[in-house]
N, C-alpha and C. Protein backbone atom coordinates (compact mmCIF):
# COMPACT_ATOMS: atom_id res chain seq x y z
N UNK A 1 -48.04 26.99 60.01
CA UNK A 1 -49.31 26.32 59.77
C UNK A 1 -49.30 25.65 58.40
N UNK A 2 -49.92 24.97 58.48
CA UNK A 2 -50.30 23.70 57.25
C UNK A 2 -51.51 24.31 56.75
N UNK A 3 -51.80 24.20 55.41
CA UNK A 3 -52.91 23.81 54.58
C UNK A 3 -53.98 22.76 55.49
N UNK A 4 -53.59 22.05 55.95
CA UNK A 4 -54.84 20.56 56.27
C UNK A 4 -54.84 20.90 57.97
N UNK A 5 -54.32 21.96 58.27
CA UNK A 5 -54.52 22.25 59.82
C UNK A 5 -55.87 23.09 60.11
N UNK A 6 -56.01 22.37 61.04
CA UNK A 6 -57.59 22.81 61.13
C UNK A 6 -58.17 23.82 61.58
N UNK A 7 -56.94 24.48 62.35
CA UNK A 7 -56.86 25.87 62.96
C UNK A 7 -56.69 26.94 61.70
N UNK A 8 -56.12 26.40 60.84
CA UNK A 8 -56.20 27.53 58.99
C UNK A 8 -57.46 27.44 58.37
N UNK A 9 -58.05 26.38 58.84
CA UNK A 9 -59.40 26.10 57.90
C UNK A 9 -60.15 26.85 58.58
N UNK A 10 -60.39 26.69 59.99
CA UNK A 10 -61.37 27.88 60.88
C UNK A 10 -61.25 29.19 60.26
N UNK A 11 -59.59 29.59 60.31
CA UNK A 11 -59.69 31.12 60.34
C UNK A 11 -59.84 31.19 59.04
N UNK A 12 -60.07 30.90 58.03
CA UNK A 12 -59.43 30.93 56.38
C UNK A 12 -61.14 31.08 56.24
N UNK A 13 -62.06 30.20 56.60
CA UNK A 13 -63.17 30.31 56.01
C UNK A 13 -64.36 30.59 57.57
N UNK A 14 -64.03 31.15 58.15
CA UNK A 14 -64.56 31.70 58.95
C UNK A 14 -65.57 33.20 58.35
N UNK A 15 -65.37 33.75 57.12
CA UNK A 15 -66.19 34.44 56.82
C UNK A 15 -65.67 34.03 55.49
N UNK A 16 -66.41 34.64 54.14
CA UNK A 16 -66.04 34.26 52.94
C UNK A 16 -65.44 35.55 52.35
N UNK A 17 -64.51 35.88 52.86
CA UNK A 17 -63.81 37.44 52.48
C UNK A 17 -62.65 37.12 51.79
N UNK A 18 -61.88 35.77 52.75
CA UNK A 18 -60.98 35.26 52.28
C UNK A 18 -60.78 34.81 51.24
N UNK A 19 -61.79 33.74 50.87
CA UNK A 19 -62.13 32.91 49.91
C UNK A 19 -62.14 33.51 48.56
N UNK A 20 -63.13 34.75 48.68
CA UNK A 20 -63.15 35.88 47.37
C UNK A 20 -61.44 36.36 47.22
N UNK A 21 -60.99 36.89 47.85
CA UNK A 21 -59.23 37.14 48.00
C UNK A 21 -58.46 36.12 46.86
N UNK A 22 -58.78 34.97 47.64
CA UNK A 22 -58.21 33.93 47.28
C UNK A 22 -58.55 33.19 45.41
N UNK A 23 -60.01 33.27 45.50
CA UNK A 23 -60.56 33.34 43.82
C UNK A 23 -60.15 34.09 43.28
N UNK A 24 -59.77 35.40 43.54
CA UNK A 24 -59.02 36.04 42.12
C UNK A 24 -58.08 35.90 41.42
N UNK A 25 -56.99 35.05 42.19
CA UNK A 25 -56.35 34.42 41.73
C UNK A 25 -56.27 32.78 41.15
N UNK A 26 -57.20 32.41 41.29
CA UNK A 26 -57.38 31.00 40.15
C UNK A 26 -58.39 31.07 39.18
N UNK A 27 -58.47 32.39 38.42
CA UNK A 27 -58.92 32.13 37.25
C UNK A 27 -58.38 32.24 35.91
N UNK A 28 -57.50 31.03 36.41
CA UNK A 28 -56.58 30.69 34.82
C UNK A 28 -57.32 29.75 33.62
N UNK A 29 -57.23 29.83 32.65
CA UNK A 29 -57.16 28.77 31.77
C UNK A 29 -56.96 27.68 31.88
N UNK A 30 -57.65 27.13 31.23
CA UNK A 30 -57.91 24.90 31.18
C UNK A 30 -58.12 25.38 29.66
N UNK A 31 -56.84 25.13 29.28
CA UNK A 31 -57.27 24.60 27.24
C UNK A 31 -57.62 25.36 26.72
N UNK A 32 -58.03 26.84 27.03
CA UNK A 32 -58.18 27.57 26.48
C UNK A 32 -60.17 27.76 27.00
N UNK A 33 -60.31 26.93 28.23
CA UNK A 33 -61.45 27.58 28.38
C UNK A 33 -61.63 27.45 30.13
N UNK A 34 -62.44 28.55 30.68
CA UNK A 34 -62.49 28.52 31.84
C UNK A 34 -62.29 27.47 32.58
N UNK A 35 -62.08 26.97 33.58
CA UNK A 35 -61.95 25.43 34.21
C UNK A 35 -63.41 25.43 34.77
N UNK A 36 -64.08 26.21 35.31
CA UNK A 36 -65.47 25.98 35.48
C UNK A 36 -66.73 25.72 34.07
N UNK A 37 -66.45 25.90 33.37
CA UNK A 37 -66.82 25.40 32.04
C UNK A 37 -66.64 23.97 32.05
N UNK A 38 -64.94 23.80 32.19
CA UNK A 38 -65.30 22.30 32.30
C UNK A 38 -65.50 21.24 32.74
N UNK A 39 -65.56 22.01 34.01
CA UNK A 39 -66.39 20.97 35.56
C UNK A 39 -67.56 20.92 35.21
N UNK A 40 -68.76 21.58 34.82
CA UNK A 40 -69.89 22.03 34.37
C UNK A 40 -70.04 21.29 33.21
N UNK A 41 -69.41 21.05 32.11
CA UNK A 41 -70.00 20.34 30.85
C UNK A 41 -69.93 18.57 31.62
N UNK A 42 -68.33 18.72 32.29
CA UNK A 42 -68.10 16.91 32.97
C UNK A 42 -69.61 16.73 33.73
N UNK A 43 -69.90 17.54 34.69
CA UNK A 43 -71.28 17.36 35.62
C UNK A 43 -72.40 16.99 34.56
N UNK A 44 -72.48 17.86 33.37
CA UNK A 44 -74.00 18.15 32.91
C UNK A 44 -74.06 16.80 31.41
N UNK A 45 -72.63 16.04 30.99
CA UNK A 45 -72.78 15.01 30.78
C UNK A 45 -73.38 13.89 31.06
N UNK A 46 -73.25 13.81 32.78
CA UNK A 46 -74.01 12.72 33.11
C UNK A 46 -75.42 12.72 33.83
N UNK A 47 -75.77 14.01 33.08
CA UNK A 47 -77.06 14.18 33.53
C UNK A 47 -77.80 13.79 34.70
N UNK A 48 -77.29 13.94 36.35
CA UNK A 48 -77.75 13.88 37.19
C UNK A 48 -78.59 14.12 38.04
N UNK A 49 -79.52 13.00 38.83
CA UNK A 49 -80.64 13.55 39.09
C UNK A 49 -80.52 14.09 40.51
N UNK A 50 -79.11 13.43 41.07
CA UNK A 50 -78.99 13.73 42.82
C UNK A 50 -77.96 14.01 42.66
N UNK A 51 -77.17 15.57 42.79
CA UNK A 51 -75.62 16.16 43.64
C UNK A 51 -75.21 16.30 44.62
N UNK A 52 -73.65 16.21 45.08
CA UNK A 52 -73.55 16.60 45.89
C UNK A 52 -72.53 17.46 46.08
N UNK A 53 -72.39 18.46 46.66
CA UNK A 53 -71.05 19.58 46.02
C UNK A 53 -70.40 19.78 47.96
N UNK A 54 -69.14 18.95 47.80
CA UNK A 54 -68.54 18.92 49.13
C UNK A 54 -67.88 19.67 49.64
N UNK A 55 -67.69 20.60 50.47
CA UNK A 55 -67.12 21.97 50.65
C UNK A 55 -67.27 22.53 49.27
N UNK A 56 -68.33 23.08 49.90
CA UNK A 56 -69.06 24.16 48.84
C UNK A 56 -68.50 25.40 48.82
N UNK A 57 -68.33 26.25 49.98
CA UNK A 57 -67.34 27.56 50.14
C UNK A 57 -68.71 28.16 49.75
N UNK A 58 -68.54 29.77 49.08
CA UNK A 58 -69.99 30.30 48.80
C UNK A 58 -71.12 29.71 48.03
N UNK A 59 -70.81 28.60 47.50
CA UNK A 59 -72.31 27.97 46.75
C UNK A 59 -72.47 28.60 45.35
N UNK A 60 -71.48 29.47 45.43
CA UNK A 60 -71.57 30.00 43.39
C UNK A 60 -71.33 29.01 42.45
N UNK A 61 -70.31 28.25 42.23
CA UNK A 61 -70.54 26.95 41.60
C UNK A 61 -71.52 26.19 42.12
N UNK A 62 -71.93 25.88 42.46
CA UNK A 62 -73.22 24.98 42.85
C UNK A 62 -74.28 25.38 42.26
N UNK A 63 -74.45 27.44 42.42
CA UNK A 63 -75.79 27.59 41.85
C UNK A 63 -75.72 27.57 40.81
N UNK A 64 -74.75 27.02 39.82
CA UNK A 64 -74.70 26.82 38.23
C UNK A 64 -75.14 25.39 37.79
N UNK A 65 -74.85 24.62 39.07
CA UNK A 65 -75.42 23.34 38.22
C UNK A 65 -76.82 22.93 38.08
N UNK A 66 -77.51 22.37 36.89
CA UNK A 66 -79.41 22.18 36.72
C UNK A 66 -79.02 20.54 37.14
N UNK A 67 -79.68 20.25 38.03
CA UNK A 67 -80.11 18.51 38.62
C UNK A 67 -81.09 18.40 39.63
N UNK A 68 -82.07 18.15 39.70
CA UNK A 68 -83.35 18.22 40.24
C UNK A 68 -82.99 18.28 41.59
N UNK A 69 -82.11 17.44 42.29
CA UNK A 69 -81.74 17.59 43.61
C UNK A 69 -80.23 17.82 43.91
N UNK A 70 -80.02 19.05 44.66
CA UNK A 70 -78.87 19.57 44.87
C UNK A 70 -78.45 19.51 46.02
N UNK A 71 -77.57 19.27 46.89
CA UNK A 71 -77.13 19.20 48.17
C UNK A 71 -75.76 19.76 48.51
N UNK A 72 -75.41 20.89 49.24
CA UNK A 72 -74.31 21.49 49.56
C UNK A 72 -73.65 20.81 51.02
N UNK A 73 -72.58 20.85 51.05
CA UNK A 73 -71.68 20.47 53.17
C UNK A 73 -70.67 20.98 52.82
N UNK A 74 -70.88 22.00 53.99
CA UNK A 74 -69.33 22.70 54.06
C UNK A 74 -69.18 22.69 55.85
N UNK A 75 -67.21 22.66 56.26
CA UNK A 75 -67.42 22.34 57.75
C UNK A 75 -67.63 24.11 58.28
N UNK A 76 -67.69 25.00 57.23
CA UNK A 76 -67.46 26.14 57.77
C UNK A 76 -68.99 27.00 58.06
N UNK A 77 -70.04 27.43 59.23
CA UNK A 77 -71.13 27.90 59.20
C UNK A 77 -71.28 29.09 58.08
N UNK A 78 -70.31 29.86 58.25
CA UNK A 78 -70.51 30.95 57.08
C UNK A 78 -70.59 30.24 55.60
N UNK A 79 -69.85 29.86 55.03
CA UNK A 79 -69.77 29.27 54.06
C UNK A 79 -71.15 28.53 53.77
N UNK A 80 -71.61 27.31 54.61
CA UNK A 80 -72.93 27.35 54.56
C UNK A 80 -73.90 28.33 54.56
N UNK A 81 -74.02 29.55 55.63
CA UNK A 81 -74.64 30.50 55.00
C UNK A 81 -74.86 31.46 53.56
N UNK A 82 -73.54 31.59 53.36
CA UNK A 82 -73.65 32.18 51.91
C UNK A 82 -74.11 31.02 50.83
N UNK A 83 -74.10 29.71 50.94
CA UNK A 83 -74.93 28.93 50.08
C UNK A 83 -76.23 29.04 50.34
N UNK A 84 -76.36 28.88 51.05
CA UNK A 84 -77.86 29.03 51.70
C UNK A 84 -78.80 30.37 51.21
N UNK A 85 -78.03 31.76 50.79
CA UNK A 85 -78.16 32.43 50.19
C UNK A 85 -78.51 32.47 48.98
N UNK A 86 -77.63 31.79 48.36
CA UNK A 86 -77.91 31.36 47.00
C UNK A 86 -79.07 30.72 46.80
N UNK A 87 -79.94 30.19 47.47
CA UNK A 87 -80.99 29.32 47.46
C UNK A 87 -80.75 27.72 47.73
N UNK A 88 -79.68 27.55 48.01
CA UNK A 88 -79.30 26.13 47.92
C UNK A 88 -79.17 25.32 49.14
N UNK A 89 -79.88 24.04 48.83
CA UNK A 89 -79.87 23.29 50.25
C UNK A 89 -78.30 22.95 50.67
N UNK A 90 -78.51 23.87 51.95
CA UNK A 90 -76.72 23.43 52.75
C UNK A 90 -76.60 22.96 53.98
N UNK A 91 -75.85 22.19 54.44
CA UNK A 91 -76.10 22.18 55.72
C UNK A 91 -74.11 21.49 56.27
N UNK A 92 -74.16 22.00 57.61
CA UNK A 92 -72.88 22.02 58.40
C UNK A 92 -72.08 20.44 58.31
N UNK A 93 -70.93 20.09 57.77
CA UNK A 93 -70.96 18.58 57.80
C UNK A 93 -69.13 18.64 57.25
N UNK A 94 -68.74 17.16 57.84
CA UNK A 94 -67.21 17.37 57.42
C UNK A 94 -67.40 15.82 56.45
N UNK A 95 -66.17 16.62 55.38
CA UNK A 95 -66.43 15.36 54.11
C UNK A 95 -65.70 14.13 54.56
N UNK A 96 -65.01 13.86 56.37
CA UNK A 96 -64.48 12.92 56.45
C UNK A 96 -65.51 11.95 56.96
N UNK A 97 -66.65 12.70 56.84
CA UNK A 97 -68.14 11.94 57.90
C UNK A 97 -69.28 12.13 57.20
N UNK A 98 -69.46 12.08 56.09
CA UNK A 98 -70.74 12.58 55.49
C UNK A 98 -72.12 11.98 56.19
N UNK A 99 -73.22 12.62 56.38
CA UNK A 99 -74.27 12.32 56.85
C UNK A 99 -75.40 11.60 56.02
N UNK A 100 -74.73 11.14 54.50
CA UNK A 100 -75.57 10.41 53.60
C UNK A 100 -75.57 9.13 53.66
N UNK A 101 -76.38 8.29 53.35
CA UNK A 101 -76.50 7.13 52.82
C UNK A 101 -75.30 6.59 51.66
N UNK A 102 -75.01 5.30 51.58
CA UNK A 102 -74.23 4.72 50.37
C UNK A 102 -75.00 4.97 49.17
N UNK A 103 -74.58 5.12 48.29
CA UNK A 103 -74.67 5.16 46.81
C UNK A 103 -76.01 6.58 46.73
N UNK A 104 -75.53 7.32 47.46
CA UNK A 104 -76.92 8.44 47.40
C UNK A 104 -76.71 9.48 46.40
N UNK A 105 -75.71 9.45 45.59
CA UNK A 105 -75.34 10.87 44.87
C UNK A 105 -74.85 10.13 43.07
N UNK A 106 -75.79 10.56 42.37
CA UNK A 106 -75.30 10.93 41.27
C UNK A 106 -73.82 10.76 40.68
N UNK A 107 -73.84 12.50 41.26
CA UNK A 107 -72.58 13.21 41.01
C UNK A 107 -71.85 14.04 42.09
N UNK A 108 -70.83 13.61 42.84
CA UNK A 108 -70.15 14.21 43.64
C UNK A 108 -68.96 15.06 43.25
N UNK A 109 -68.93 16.98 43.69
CA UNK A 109 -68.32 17.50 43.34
C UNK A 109 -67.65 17.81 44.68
N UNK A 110 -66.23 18.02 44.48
CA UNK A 110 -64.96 18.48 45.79
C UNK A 110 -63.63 19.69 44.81
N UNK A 111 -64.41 20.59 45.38
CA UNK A 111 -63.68 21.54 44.51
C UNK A 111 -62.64 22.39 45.27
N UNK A 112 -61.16 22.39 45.24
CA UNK A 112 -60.21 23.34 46.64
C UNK A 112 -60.37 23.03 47.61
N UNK A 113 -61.02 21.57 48.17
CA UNK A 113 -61.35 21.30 49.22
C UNK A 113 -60.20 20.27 49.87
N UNK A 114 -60.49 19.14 49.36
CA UNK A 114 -59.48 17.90 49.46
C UNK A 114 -57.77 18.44 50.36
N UNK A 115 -57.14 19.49 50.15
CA UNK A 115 -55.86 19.51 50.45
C UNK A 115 -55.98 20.20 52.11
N UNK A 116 -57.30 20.39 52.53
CA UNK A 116 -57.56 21.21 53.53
C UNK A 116 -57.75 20.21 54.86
N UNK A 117 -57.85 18.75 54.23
CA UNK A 117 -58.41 17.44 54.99
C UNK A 117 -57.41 17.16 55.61
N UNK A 118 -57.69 16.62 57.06
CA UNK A 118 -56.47 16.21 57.92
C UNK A 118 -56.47 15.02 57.43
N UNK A 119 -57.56 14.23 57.17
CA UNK A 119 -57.37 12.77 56.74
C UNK A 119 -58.23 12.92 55.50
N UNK A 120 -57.06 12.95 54.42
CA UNK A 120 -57.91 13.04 53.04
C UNK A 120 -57.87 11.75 52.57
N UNK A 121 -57.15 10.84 52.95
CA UNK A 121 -57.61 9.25 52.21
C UNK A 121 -59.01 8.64 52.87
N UNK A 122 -59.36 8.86 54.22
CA UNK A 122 -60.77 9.09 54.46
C UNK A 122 -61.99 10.16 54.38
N UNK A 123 -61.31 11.34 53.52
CA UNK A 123 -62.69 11.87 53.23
C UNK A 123 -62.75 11.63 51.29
N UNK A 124 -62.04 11.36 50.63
CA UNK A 124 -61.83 10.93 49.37
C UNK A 124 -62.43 9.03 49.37
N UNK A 125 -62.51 8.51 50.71
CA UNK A 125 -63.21 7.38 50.71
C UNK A 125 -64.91 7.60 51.23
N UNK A 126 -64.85 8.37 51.41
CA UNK A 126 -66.59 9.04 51.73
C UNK A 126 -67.10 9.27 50.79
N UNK A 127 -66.78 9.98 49.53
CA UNK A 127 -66.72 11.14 48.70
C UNK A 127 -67.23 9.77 47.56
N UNK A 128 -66.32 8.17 47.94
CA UNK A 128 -66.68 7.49 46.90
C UNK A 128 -67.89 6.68 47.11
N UNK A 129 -67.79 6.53 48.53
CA UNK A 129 -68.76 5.48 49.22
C UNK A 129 -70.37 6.95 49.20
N UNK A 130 -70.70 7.79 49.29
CA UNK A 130 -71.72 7.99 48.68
C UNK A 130 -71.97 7.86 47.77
N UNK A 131 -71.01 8.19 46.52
CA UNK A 131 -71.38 8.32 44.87
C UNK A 131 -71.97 6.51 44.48
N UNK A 132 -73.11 7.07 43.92
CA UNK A 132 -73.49 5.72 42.91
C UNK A 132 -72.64 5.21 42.45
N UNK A 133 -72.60 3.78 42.30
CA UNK A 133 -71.84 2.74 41.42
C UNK A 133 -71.73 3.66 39.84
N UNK A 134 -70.76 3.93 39.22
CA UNK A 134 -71.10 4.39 37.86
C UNK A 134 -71.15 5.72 38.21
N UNK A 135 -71.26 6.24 39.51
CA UNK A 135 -71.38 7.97 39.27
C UNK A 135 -70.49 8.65 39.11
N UNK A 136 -70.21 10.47 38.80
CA UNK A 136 -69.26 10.84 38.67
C UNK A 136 -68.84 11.85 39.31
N UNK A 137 -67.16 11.57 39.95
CA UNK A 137 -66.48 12.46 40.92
C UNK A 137 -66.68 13.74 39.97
N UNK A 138 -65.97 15.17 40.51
CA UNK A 138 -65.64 16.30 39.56
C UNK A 138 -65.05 16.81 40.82
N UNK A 139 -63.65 17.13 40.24
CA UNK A 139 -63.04 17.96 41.12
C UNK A 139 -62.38 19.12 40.46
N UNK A 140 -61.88 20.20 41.34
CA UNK A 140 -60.58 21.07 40.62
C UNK A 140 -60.07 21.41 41.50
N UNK A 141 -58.79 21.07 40.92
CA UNK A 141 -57.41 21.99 42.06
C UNK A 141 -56.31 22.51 41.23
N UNK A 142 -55.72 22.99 41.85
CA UNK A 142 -54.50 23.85 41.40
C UNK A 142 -53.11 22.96 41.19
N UNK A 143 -52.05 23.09 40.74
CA UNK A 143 -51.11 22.95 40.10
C UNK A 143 -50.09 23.63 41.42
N UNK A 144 -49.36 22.83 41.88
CA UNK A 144 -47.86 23.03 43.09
C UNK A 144 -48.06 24.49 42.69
N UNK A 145 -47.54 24.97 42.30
CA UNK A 145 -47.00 26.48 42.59
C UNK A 145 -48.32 27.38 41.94
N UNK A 146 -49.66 27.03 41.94
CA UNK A 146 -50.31 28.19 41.45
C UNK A 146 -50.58 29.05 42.38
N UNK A 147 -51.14 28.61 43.83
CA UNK A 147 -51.42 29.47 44.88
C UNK A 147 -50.16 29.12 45.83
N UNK A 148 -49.05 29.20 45.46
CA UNK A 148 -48.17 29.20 46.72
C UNK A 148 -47.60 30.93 46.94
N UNK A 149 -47.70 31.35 46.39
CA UNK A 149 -47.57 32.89 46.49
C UNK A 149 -48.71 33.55 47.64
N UNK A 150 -49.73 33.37 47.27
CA UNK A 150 -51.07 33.77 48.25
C UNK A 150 -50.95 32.97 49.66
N UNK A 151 -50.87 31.85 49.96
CA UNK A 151 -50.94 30.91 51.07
C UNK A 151 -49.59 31.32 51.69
N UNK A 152 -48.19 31.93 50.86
CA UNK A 152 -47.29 32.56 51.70
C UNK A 152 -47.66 33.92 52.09
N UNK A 153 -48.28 34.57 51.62
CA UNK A 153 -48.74 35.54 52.04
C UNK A 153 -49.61 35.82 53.49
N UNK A 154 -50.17 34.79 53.84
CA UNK A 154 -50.96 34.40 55.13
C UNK A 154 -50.47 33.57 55.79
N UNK A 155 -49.29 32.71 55.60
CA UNK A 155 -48.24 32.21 56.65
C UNK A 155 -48.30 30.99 56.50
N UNK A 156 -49.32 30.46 55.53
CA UNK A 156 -49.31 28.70 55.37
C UNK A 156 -48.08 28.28 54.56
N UNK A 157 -47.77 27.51 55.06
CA UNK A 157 -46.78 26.02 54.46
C UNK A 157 -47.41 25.80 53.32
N UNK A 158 -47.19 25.93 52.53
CA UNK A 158 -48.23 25.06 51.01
C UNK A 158 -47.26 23.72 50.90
N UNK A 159 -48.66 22.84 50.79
CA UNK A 159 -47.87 21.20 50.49
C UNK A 159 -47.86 21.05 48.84
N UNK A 160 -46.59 21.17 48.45
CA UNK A 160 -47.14 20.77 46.98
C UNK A 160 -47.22 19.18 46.29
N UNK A 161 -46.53 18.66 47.92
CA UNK A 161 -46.91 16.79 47.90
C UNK A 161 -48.36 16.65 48.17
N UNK A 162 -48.76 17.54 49.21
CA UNK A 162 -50.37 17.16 49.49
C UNK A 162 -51.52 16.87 48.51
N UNK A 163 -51.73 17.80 48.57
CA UNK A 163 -53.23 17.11 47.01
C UNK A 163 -53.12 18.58 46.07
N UNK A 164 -53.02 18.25 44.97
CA UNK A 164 -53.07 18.91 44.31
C UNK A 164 -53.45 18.31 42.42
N UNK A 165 -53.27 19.23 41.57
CA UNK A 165 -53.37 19.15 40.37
C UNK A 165 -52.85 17.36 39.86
N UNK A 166 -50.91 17.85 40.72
CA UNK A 166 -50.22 16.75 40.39
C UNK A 166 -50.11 15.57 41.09
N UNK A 167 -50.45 15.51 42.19
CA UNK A 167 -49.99 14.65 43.34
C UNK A 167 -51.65 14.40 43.36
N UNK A 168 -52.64 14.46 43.46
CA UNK A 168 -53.80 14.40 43.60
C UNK A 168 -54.59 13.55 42.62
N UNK A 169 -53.61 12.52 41.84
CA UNK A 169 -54.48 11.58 41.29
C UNK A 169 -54.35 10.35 41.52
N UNK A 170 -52.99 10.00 42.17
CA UNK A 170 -52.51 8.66 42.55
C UNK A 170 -53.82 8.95 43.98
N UNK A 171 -54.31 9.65 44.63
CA UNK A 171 -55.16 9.58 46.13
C UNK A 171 -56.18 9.12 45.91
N UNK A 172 -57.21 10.06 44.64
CA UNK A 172 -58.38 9.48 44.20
C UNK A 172 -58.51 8.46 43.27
N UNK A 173 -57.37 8.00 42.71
CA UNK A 173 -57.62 6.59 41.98
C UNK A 173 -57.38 5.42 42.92
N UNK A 174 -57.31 5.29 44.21
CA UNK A 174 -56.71 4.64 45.30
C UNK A 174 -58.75 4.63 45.58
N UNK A 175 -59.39 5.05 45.60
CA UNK A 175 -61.04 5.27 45.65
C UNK A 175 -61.93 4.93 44.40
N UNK A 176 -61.76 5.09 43.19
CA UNK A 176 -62.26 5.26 42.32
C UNK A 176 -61.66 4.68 40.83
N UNK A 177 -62.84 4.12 40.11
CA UNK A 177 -61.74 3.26 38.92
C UNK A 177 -61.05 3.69 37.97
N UNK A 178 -61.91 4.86 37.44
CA UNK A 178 -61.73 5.14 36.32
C UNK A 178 -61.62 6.83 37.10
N UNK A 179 -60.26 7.68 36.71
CA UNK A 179 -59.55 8.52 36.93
C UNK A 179 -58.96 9.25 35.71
N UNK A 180 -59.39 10.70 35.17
CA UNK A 180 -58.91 11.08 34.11
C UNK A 180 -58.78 12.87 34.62
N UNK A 181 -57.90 13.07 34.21
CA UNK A 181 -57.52 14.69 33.94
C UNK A 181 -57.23 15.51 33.08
């Protein structure tokens, strides 16, 4: 099995047990400060009044960000439920099809999500075609070999060509103008 197979994405986030499994191991250092720190200062720079956080997974990053209107889509029902928990508007949706309007978001966040896409040059073209002219992506992913230990552990293929840390900026600058890491 693949990472972007859709039969791993069912079973992988079919409850959020996995997902927690899987977070304990990416909480490394960015520079010497959490990497959610600095998704969170990038978001709270541009002071947004409409988000959108695309495969959300449990909605814990999400419930950190302050922007008057918040919007969660994840393709997984649980995953939406545990946002939904959190208090946060979620609802069932795949980022290769978003159910928004053009230019409806602020700030669009895709966090561990992107490498899971069967067609990620069309959900990374969704991802741009909602965001406002001027708005801002925020993503995070991992680095080729950070989770290839764990994903062998459960039988996936890890792509370390697919999207990632390294390979994952030539995709979204192919969408978007201005691209920095």
């Amino acid at each position: 099995m693949h990472q972007d197979d859709p039969r791993l994405v069912a079973r992988e986030y079919a409850t959020m047990d996995r997902v927690a499994l899987r977070r304990l191991d990416r909480t490394a250092r960015l520079t010497g400060q959490l990497e959610w720190t600095v998704a969170l200062s990038a978001i709270a720079e541009s002071r947004p009044e409409r988000v959108l956080e695309a495969g959300c997974g449990t909605g814990e990053f999400a419930a950190l960000i302050a922007a008057p209107q918040l919007v969660c889509v994840d393709s997984s029902p649980a995953a939406v439920a545990a946002a939904r928990s959190h208090g946060l508007e979620a609802q069932l949706a795949e980022i290769e099809s978003l159910p928004f309007p053009d230019c409806d978001f602020d700030v669009v966040i895709c966090n561990w999500t992107l490498f899971h896409l069967p067609d990620r040059d069309r959900g990374i073209k969704e991802l741009a075609r909602v965001l406002f002219p001027g708005g801002r992506f925020v993503g995070m992913y991992n680095f080729a070999d950070h989770l290839q230990e764990v994903w062998r552990a459960t039988g996936v293929t890890w792509d370390a060509e697919g999207f990632g840390a390294e390979s994952g900026m030539a995709q979204v600058s192919a969408h978007f103008a201005d691209v920095r890491q």
